[in-house]
PDB file of N, CA and C in Angstrom:
ATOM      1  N   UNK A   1       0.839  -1.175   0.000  1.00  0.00           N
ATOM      2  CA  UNK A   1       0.000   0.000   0.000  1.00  0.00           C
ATOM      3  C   UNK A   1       0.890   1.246   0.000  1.00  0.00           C
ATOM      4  N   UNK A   2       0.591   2.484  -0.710  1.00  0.00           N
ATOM      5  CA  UNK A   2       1.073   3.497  -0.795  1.00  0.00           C
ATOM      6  C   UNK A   2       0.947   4.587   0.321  1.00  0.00           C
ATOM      7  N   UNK A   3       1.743   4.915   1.233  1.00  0.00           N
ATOM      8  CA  UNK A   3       1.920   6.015   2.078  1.00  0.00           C
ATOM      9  C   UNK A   3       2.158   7.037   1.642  1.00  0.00           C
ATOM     10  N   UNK A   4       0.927   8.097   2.040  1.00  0.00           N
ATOM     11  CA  UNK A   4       0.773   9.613   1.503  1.00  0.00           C
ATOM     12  C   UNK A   4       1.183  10.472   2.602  1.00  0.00           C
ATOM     13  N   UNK A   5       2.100  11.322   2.237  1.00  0.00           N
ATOM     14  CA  UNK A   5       2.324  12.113   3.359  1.00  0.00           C
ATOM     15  C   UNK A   5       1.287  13.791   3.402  1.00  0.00           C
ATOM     16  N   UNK A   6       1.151  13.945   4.340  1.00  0.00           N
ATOM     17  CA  UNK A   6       0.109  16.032   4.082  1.00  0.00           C
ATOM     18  C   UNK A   6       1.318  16.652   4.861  1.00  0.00           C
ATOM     19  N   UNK A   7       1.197  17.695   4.388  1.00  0.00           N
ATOM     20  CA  UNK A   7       2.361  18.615   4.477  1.00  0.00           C
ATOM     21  C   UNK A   7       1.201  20.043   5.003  1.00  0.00           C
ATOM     22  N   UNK A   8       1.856  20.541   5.559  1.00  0.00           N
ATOM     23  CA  UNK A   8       1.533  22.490   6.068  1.00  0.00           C
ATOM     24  C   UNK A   8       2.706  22.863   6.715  1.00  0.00           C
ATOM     25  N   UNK A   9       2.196  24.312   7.128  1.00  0.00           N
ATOM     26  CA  UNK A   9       2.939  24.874   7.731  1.00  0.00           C
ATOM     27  C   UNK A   9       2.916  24.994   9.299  1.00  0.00           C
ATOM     28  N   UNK A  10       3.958  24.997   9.818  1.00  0.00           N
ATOM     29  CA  UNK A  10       3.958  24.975  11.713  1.00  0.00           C
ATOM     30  C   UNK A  10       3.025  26.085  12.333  1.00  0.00           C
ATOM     31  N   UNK A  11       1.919  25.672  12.177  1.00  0.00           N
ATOM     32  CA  UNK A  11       1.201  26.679  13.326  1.00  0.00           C
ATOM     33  C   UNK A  11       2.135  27.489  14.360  1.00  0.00           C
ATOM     34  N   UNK A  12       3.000  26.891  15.164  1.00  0.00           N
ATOM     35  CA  UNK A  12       3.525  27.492  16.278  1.00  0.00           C
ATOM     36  C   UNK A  12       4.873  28.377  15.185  1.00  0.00           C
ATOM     37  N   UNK A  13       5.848  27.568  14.531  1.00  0.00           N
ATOM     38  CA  UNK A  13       6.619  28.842  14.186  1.00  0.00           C
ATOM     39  C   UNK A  13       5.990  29.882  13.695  1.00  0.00           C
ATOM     40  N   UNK A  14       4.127  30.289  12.779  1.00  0.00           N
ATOM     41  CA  UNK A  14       4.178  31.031  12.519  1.00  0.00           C
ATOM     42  C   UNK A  14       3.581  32.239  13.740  1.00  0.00           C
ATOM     43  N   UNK A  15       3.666  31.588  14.700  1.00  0.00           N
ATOM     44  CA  UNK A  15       2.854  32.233  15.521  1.00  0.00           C
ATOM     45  C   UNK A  15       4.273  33.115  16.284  1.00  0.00           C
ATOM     46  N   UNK A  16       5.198  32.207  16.325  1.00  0.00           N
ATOM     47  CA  UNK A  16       6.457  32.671  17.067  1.00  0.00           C
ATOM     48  C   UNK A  16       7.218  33.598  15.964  1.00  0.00           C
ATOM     49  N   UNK A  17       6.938  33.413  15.010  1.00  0.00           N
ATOM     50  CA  UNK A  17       7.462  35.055  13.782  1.00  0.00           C
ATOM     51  C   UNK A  17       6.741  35.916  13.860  1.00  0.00           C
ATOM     52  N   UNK A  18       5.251  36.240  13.597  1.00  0.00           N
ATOM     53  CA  UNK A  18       4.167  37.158  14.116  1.00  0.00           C
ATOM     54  C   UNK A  18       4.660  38.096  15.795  1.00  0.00           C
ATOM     55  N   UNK A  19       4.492  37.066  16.392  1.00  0.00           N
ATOM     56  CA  UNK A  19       5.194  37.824  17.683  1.00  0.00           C
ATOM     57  C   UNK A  19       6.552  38.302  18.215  1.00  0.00           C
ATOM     58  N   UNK A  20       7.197  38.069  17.348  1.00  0.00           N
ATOM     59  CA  UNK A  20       8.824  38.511  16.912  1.00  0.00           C
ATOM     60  C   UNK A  20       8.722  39.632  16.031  1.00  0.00           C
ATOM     61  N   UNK A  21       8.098  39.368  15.644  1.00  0.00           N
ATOM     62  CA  UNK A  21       8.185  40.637  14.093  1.00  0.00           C
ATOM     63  C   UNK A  21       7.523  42.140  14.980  1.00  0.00           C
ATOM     64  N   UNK A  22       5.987  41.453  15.500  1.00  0.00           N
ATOM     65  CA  UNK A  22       5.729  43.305  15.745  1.00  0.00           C
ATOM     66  C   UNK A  22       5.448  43.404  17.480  1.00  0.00           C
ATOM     67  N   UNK A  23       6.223  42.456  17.973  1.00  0.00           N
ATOM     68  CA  UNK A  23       6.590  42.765  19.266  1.00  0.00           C
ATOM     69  C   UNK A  23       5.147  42.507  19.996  1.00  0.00           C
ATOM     70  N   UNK A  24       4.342  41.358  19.740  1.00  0.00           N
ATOM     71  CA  UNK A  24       2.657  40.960  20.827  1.00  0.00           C
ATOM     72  C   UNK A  24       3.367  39.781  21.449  1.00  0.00           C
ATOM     73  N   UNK A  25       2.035  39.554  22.191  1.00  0.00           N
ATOM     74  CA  UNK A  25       2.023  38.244  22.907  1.00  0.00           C
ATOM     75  C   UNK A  25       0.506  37.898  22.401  1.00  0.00           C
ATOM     76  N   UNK A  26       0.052  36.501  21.371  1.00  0.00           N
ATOM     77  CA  UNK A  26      -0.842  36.144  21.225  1.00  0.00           C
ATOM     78  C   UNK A  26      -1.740  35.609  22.283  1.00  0.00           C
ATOM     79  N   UNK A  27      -1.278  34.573  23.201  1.00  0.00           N
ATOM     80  CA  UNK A  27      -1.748  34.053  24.262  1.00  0.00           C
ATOM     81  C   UNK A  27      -2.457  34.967  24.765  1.00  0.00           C
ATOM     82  N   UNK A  28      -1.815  36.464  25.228  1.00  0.00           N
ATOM     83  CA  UNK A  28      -2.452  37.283  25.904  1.00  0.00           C
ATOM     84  C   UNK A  28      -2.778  38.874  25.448  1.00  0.00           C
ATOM     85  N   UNK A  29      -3.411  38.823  24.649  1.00  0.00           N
ATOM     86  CA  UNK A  29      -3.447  40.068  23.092  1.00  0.00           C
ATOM     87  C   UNK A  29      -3.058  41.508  23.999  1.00  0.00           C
ATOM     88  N   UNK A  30      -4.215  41.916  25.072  1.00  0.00           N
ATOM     89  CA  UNK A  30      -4.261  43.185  25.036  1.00  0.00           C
ATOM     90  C   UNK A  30      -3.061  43.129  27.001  1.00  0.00           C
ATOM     91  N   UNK A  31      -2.473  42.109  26.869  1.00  0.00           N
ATOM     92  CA  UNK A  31      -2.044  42.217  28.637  1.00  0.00           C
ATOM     93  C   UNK A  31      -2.595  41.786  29.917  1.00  0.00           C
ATOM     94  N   UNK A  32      -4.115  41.507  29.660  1.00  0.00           N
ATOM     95  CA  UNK A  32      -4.826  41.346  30.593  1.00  0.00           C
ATOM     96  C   UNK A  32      -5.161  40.095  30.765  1.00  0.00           C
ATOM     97  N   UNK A  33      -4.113  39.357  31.548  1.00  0.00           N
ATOM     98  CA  UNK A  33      -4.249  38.036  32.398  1.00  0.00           C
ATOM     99  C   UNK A  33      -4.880  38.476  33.178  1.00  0.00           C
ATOM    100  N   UNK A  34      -6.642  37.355  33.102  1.00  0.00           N
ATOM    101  CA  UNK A  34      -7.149  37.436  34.415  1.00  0.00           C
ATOM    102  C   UNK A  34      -6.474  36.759  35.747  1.00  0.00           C
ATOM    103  N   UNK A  35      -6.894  38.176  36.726  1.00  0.00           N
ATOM    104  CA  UNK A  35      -6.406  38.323  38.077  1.00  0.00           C
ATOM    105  C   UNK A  35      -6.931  37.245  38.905  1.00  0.00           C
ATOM    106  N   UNK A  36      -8.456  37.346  38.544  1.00  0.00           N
ATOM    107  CA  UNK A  36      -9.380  36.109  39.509  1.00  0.00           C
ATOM    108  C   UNK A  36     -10.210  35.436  38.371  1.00  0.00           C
ATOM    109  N   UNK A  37     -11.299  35.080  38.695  1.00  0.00           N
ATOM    110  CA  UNK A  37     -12.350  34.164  37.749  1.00  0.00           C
ATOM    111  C   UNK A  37     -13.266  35.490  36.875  1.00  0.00           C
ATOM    112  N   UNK A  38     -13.681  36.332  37.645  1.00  0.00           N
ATOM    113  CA  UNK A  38     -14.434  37.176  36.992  1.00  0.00           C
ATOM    114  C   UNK A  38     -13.636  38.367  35.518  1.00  0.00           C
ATOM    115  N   UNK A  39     -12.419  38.247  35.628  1.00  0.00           N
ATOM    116  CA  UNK A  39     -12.182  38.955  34.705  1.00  0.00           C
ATOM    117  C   UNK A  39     -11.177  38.094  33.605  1.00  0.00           C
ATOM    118  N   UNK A  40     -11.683  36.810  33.483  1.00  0.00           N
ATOM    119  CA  UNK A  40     -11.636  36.131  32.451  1.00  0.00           C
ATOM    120  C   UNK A  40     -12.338  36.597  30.607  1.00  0.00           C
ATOM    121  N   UNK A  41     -13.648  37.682  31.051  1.00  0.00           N
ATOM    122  CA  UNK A  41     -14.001  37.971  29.558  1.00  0.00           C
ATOM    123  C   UNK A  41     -13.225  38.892  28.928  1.00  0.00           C
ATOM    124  N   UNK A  42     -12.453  39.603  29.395  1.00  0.00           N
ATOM    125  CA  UNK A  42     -11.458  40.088  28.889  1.00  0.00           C
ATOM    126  C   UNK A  42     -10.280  39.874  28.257  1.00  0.00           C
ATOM    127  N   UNK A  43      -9.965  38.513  28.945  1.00  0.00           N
ATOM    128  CA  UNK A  43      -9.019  38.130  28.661  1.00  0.00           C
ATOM    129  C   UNK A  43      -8.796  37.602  26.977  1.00  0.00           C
ATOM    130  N   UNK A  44      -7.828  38.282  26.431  1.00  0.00           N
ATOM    131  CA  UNK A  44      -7.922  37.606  24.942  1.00  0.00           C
ATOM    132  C   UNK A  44      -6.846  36.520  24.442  1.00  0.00           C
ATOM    133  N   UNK A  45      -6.887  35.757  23.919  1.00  0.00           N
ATOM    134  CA  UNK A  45      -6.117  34.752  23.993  1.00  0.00           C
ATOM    135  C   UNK A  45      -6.440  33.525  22.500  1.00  0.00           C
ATOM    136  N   UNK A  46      -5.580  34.233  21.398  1.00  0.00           N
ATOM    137  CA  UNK A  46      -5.819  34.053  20.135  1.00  0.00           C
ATOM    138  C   UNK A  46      -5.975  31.898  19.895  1.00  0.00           C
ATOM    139  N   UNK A  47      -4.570  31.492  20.768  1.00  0.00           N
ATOM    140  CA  UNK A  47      -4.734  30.009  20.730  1.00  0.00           C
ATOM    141  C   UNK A  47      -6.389  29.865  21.267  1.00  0.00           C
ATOM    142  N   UNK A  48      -6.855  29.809  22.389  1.00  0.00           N
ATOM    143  CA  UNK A  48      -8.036  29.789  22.520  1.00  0.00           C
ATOM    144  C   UNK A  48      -8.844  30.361  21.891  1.00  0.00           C
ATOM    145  N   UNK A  49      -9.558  30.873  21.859  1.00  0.00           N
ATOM    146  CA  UNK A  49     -10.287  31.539  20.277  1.00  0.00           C
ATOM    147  C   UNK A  49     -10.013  30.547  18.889  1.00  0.00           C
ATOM    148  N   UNK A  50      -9.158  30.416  18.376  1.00  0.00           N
ATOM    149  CA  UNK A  50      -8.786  29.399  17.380  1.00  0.00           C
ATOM    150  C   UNK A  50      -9.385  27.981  17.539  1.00  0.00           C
ATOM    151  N   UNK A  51      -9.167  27.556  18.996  1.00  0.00           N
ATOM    152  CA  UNK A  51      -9.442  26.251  19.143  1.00  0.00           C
ATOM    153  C   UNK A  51     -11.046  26.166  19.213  1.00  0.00           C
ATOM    154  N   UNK A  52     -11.524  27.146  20.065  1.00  0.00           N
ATOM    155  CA  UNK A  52     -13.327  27.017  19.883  1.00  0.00           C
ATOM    156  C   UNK A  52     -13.912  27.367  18.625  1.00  0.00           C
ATOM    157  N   UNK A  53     -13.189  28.248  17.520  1.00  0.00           N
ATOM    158  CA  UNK A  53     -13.615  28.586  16.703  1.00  0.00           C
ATOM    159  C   UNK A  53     -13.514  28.279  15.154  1.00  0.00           C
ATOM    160  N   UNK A  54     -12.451  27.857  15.205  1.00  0.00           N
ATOM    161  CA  UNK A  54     -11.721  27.406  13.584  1.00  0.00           C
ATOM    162  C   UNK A  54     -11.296  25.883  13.647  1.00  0.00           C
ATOM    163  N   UNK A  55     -10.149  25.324  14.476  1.00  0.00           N
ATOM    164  CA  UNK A  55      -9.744  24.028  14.356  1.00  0.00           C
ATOM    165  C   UNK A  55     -11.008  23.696  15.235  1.00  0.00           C
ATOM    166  N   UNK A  56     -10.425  21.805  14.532  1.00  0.00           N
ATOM    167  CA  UNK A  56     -11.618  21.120  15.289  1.00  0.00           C
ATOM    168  C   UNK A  56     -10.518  19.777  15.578  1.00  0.00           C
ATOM    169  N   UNK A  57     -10.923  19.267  16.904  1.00  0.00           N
ATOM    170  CA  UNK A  57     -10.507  18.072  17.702  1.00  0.00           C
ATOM    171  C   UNK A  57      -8.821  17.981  17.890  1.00  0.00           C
ATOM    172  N   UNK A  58      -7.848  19.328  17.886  1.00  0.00           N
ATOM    173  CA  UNK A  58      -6.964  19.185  18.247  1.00  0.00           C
ATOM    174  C   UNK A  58      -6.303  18.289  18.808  1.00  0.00           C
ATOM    175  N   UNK A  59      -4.953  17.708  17.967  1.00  0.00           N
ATOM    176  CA  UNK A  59      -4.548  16.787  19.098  1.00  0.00           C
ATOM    177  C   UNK A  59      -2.871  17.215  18.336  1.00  0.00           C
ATOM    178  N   UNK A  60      -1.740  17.019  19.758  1.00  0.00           N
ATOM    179  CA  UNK A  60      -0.759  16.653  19.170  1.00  0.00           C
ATOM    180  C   UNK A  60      -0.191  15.993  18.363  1.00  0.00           C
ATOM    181  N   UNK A  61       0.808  16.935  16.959  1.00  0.00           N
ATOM    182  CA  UNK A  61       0.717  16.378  15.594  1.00  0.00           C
ATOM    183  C   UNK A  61      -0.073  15.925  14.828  1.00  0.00           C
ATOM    184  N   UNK A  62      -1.051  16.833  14.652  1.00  0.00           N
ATOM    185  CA  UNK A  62      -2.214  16.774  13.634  1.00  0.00           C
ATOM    186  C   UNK A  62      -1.999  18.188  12.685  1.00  0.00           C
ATOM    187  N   UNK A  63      -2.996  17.840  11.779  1.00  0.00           N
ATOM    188  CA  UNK A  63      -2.650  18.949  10.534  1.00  0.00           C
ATOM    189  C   UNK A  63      -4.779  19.310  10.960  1.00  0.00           C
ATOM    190  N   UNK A  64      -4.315  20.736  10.712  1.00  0.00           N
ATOM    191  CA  UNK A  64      -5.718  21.954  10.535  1.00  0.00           C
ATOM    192  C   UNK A  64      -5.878  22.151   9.678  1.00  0.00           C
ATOM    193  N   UNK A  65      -7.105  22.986   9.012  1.00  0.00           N
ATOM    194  CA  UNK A  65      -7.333  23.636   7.791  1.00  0.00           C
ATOM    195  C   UNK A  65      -7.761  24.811   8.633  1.00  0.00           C
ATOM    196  N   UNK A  66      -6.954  26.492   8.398  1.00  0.00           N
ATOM    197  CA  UNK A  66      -6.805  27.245   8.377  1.00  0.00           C
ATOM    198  C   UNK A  66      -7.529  28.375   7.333  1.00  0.00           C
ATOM    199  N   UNK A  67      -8.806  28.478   7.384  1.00  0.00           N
ATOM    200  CA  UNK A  67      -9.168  29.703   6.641  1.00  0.00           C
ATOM    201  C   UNK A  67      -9.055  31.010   7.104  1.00  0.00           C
ATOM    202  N   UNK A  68      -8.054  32.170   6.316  1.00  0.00           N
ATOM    203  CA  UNK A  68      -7.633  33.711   6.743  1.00  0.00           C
ATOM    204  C   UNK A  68      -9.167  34.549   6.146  1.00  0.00           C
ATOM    205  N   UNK A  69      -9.253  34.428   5.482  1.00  0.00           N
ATOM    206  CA  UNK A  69      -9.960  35.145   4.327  1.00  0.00           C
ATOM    207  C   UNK A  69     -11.739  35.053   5.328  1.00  0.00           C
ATOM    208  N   UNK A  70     -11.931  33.641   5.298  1.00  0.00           N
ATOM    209  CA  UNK A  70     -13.193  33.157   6.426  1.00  0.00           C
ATOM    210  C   UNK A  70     -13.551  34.209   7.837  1.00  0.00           C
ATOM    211  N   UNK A  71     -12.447  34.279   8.475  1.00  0.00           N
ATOM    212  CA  UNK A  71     -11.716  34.933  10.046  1.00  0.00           C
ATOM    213  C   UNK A  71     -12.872  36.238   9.177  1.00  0.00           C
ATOM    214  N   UNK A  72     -11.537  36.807   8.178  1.00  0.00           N
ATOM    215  CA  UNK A  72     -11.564  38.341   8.358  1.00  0.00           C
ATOM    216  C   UNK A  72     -12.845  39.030   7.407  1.00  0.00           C
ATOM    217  N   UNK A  73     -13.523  37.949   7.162  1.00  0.00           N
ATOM    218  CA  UNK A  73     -14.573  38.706   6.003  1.00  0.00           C
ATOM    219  C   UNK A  73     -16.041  38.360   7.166  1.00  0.00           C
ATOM    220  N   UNK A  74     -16.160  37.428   8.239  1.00  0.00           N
ATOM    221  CA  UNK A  74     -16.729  37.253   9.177  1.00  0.00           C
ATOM    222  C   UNK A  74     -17.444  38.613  10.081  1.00  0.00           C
ATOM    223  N   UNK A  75     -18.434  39.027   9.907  1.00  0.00           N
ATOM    224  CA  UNK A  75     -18.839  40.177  10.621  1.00  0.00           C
ATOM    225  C   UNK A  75     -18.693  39.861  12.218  1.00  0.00           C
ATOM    226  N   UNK A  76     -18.799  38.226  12.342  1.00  0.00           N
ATOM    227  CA  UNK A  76     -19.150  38.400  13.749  1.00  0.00           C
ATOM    228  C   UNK A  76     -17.860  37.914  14.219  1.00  0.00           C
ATOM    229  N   UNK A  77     -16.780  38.073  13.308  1.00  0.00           N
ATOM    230  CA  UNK A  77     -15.354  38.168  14.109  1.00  0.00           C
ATOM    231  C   UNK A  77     -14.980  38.888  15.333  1.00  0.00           C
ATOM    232  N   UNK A  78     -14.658  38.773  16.198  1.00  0.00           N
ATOM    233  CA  UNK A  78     -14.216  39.904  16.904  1.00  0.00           C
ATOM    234  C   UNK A  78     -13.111  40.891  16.384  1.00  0.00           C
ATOM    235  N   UNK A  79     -12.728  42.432  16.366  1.00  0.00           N
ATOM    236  CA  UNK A  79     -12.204  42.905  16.243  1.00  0.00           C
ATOM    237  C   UNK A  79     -10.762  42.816  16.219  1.00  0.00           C
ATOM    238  N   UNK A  80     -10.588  42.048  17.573  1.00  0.00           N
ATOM    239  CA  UNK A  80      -8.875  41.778  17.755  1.00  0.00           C
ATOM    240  C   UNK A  80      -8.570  40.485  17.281  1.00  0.00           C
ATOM    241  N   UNK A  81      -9.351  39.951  17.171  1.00  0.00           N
ATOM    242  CA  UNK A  81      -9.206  38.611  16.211  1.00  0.00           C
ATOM    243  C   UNK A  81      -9.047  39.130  14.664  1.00  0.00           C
ATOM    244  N   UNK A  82      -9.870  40.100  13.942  1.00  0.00           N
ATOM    245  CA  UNK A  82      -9.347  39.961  12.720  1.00  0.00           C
ATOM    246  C   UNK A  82      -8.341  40.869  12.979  1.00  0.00           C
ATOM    247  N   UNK A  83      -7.505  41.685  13.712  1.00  0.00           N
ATOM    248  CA  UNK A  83      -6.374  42.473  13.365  1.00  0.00           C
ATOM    249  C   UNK A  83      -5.235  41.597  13.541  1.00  0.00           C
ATOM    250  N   UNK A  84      -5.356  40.514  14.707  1.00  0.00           N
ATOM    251  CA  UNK A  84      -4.069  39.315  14.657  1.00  0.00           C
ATOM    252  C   UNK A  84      -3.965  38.568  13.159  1.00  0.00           C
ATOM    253  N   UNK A  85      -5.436  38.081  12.713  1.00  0.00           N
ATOM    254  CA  UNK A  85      -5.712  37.558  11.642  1.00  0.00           C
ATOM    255  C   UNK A  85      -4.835  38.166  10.058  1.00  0.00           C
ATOM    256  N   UNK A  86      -5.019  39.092   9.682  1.00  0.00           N
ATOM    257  CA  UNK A  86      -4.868  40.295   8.991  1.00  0.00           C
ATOM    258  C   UNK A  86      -3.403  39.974   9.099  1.00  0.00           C
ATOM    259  N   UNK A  87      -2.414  40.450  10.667  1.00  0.00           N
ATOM    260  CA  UNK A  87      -1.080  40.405  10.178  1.00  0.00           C
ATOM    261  C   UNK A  87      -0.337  38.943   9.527  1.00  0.00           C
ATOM    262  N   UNK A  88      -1.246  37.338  10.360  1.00  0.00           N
ATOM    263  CA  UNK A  88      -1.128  36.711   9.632  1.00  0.00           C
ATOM    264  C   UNK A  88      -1.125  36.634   7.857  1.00  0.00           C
ATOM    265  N   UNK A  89      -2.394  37.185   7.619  1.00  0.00           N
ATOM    266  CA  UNK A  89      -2.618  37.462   6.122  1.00  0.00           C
ATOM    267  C   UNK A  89      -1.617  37.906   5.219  1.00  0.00           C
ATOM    268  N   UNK A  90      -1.395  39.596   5.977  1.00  0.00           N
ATOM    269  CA  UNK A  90      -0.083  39.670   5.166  1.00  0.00           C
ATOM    270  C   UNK A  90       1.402  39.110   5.198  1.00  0.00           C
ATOM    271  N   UNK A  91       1.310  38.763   6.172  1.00  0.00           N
ATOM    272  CA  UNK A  91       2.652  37.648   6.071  1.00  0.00           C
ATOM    273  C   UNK A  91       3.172  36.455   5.480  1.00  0.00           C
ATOM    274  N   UNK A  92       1.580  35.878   5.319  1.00  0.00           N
ATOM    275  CA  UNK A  92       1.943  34.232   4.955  1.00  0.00           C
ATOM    276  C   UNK A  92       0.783  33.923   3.474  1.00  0.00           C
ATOM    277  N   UNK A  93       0.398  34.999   2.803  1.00  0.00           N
ATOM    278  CA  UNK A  93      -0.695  35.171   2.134  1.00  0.00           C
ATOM    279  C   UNK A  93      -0.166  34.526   0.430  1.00  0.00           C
ATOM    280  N   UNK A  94       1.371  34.927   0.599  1.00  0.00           N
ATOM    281  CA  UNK A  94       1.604  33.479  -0.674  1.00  0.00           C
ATOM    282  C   UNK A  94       1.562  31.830  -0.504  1.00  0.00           C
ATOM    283  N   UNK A  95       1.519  31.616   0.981  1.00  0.00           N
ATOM    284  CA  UNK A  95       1.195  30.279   0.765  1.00  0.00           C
ATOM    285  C   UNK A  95      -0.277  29.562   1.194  1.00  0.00           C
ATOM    286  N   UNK A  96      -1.355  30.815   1.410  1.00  0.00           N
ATOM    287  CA  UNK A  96      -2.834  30.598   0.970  1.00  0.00           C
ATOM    288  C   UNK A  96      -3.308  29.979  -0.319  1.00  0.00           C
ATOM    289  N   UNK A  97      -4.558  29.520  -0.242  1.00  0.00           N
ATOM    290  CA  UNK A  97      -4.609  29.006  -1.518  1.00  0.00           C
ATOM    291  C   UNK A  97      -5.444  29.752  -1.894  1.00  0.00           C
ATOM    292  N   UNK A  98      -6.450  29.866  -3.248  1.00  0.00           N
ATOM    293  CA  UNK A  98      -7.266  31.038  -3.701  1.00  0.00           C
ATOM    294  C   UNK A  98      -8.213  31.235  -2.671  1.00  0.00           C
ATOM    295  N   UNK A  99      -8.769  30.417  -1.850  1.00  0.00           N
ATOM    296  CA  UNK A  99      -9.898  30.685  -1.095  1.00  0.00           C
ATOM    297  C   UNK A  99      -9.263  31.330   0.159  1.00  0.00           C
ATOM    298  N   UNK A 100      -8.027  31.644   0.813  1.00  0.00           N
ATOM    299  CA  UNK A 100      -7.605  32.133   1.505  1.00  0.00           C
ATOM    300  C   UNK A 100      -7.059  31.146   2.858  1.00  0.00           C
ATOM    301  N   UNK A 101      -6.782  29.899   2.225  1.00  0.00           N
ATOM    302  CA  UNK A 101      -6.659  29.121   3.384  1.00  0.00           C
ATOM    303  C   UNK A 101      -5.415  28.730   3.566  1.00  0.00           C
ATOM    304  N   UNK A 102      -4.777  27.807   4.505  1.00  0.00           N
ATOM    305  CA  UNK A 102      -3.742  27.003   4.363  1.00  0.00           C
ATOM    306  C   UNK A 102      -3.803  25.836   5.265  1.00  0.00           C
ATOM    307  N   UNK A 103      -3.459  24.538   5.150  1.00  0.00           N
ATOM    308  CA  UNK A 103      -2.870  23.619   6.261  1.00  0.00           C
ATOM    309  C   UNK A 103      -2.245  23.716   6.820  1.00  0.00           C
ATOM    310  N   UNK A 104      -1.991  23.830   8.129  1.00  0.00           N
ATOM    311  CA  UNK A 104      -1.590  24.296   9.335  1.00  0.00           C
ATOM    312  C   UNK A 104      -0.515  22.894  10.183  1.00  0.00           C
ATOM    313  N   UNK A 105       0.446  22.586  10.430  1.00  0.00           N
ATOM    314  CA  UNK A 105       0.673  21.835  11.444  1.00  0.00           C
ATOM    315  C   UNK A 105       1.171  22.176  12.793  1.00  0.00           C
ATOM    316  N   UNK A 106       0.669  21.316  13.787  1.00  0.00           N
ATOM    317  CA  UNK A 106       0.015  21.540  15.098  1.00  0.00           C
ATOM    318  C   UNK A 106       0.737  20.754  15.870  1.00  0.00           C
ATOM    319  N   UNK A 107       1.676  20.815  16.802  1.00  0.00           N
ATOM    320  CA  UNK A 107       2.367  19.974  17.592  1.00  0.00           C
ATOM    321  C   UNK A 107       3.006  20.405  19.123  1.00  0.00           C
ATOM    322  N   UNK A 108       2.532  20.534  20.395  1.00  0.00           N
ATOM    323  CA  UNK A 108       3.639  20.887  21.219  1.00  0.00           C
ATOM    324  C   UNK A 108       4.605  19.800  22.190  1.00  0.00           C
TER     325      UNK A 108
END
């Protein structure tokens, strides 16, 4: 039998160039680690967001499908979600495919 390999790109390095390049912290967008339980809605935190919203059934070393274009044309995006989104976009937007997507790989 023939073994097919799927190929993407490292979710985490691109996340660790994004936050190198213009100086964020995704985990924690605007600074505000909640203090106690109640000021958790504030808290922004792009891996989370991603995981309830875009990937599905995460597991170590698995491959995602990544739609940019989906995120940012989404009215009911949140705001700071499409501006993280967006710098993704322009960064990695040659290796989207026409619909604005890419395969993602996922490993910690």
């Amino acid at each position: 039998m023939r073994k097919v390999k799927k190929e993407g790109i490292d979710y985490h390095e691109m996340v660790a160039f994004i936050e190198k390049k213009y100086s964020i912290q995704l985990r924690d967008y605007h600074k505000n680690y909640p203090k106690s339980n109640e000021d958790w809605k504030s808290y922004m935190d792009f891996w989370h967001w991603m995981l309830e919203n875009c990937f599905s059934e995460v597991s170590n070393g698995c491959f995602q499908w990544w739609n940019m274009l989906d995120i940012l044309e989404d009215e009911e995006t949140p705001d700071w979600i499409k501006e993280i989104t967006q710098l993704f976009y322009n960064e990695f937007k040659e290796e989207l495919d026409a619909d604005g997507g890419v395969e993602v790989y996922i490993s910690w």
